[in-house]
C-alpha atoms as a PDB file:
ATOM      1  CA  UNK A   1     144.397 112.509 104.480  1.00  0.00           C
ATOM      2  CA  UNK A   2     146.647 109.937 105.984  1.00  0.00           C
ATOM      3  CA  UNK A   3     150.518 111.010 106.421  1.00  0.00           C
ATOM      4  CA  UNK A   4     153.667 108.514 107.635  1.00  0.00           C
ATOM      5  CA  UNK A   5     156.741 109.791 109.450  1.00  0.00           C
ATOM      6  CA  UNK A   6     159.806 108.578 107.159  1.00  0.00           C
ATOM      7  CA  UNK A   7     163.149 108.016 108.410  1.00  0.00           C
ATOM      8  CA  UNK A   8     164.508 111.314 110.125  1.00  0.00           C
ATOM      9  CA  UNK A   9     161.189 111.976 111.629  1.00  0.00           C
ATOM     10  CA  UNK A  10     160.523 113.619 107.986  1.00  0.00           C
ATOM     11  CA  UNK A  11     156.426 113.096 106.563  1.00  0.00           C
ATOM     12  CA  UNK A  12     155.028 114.340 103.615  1.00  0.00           C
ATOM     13  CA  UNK A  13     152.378 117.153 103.250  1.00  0.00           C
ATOM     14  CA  UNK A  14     149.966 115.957 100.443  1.00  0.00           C
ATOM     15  CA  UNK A  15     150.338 117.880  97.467  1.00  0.00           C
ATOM     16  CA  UNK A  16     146.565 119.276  97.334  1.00  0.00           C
ATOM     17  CA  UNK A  17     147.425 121.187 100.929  1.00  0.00           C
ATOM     18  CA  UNK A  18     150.881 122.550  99.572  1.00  0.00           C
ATOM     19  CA  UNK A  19     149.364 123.840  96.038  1.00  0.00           C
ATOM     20  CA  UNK A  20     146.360 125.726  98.296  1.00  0.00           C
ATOM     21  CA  UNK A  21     148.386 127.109 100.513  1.00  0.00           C
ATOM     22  CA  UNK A  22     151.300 128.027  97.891  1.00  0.00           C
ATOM     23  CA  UNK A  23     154.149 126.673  99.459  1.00  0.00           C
ATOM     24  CA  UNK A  24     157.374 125.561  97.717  1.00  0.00           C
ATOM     25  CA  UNK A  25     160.684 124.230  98.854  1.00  0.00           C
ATOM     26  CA  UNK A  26     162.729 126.417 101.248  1.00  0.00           C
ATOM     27  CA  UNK A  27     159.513 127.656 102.965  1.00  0.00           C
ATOM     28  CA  UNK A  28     160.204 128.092 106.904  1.00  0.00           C
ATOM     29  CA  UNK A  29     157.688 126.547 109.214  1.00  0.00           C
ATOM     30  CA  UNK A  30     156.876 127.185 112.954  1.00  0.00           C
ATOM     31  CA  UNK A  31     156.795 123.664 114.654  1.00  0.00           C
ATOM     32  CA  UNK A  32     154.194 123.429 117.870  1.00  0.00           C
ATOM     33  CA  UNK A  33     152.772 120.974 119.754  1.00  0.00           C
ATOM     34  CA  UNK A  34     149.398 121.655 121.561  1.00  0.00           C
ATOM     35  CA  UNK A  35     146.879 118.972 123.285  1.00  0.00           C
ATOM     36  CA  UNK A  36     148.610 116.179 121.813  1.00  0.00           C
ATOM     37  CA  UNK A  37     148.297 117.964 117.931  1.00  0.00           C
ATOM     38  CA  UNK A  38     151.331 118.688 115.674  1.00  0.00           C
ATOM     39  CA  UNK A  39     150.669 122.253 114.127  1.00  0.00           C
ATOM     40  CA  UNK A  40     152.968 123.972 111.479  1.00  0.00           C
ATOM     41  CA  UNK A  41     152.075 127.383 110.873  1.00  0.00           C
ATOM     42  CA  UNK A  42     154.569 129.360 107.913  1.00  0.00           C
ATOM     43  CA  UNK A  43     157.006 131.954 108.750  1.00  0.00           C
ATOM     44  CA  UNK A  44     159.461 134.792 107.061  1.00  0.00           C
ATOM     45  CA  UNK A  45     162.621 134.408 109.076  1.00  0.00           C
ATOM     46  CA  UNK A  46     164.759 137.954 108.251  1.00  0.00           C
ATOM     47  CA  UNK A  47     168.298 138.349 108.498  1.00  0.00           C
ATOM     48  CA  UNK A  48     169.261 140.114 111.744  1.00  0.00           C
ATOM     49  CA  UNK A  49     171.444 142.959 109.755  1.00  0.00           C
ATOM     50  CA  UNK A  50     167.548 143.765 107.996  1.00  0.00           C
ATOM     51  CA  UNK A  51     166.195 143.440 111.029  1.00  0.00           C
ATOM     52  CA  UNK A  52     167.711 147.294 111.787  1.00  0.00           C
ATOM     53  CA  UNK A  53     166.520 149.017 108.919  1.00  0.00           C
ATOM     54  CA  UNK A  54     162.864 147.322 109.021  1.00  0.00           C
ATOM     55  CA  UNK A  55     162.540 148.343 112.470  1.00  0.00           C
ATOM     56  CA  UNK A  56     163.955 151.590 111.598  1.00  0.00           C
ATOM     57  CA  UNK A  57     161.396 151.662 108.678  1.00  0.00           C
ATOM     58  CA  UNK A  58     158.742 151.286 111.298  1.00  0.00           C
ATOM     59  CA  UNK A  59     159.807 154.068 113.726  1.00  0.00           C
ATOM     60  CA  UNK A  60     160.095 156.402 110.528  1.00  0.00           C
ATOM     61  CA  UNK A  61     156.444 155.325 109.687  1.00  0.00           C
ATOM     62  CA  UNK A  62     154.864 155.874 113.002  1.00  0.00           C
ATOM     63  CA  UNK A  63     156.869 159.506 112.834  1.00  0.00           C
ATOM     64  CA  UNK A  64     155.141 160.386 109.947  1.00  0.00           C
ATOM     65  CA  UNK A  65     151.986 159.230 111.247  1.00  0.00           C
ATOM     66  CA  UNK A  66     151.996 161.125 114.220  1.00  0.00           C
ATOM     67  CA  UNK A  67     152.737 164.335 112.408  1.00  0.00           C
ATOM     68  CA  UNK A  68     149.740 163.853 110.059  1.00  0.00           C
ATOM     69  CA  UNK A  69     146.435 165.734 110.917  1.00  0.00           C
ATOM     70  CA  UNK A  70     143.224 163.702 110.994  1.00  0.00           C
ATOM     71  CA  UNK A  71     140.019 165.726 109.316  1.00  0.00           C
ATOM     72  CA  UNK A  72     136.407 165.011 110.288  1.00  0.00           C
ATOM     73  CA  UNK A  73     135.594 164.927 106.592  1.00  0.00           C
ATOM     74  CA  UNK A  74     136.397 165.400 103.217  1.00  0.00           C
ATOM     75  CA  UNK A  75     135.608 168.664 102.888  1.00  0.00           C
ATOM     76  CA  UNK A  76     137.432 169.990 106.329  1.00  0.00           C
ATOM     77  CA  UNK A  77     140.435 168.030 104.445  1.00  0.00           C
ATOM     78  CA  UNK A  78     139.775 170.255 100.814  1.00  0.00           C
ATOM     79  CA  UNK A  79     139.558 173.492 103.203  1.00  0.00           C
ATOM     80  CA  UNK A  80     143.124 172.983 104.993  1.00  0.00           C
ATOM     81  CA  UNK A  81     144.314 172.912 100.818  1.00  0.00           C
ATOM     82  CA  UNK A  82     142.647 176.213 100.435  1.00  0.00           C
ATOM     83  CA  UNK A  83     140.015 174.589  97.874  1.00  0.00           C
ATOM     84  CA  UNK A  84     136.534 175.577  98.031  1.00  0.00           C
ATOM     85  CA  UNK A  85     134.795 172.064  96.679  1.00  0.00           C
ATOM     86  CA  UNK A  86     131.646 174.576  96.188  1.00  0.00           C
ATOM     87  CA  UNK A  87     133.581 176.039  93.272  1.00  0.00           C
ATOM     88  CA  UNK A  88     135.193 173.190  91.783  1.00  0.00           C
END
């Protein structure tokens, strides 16, 4: 697929790449240029006052993780309940 740079170094992605890859107007891209290639690769881009309370999410997350006990099977995990899977 052939594109042309426009006025105000703007070009056009064809329409069969932007259906595929489900973008729509608004979408953010990362602009890079590597061994003479032009590559766009999408991005979120979050508000720096979410920014906090994701990366507070996170730290709350790995918390919980730590604090979670890891069985060697299913039935070590039944026997820390107190169920017998033998009589179930």
């Amino acid at each position: 697929m052939l594109a042309e740079i426009r006025g105000r170094s703007q070009i056009t992605i064809p329409a069969e790449i932007i259906k595929k890859l489900g973008i729509s107007e608004g979408d953010k891209f990362e602009v890079m240029e590597k061994d003479g290639g032009i590559f766009l690769c999408p991005v979120v881009v979050y508000p720096k006052d979410k920014l906090a309370k994701i990366a507070k999410l996170i730290k709350e997350s790995e918390a919980d993780v730590k604090d979670q006990t890891a069985f060697e099977s299913v039935e070590d995990m039944f026997a820390d309940m107190g169920i017998d899977i033998d009589n179930v």
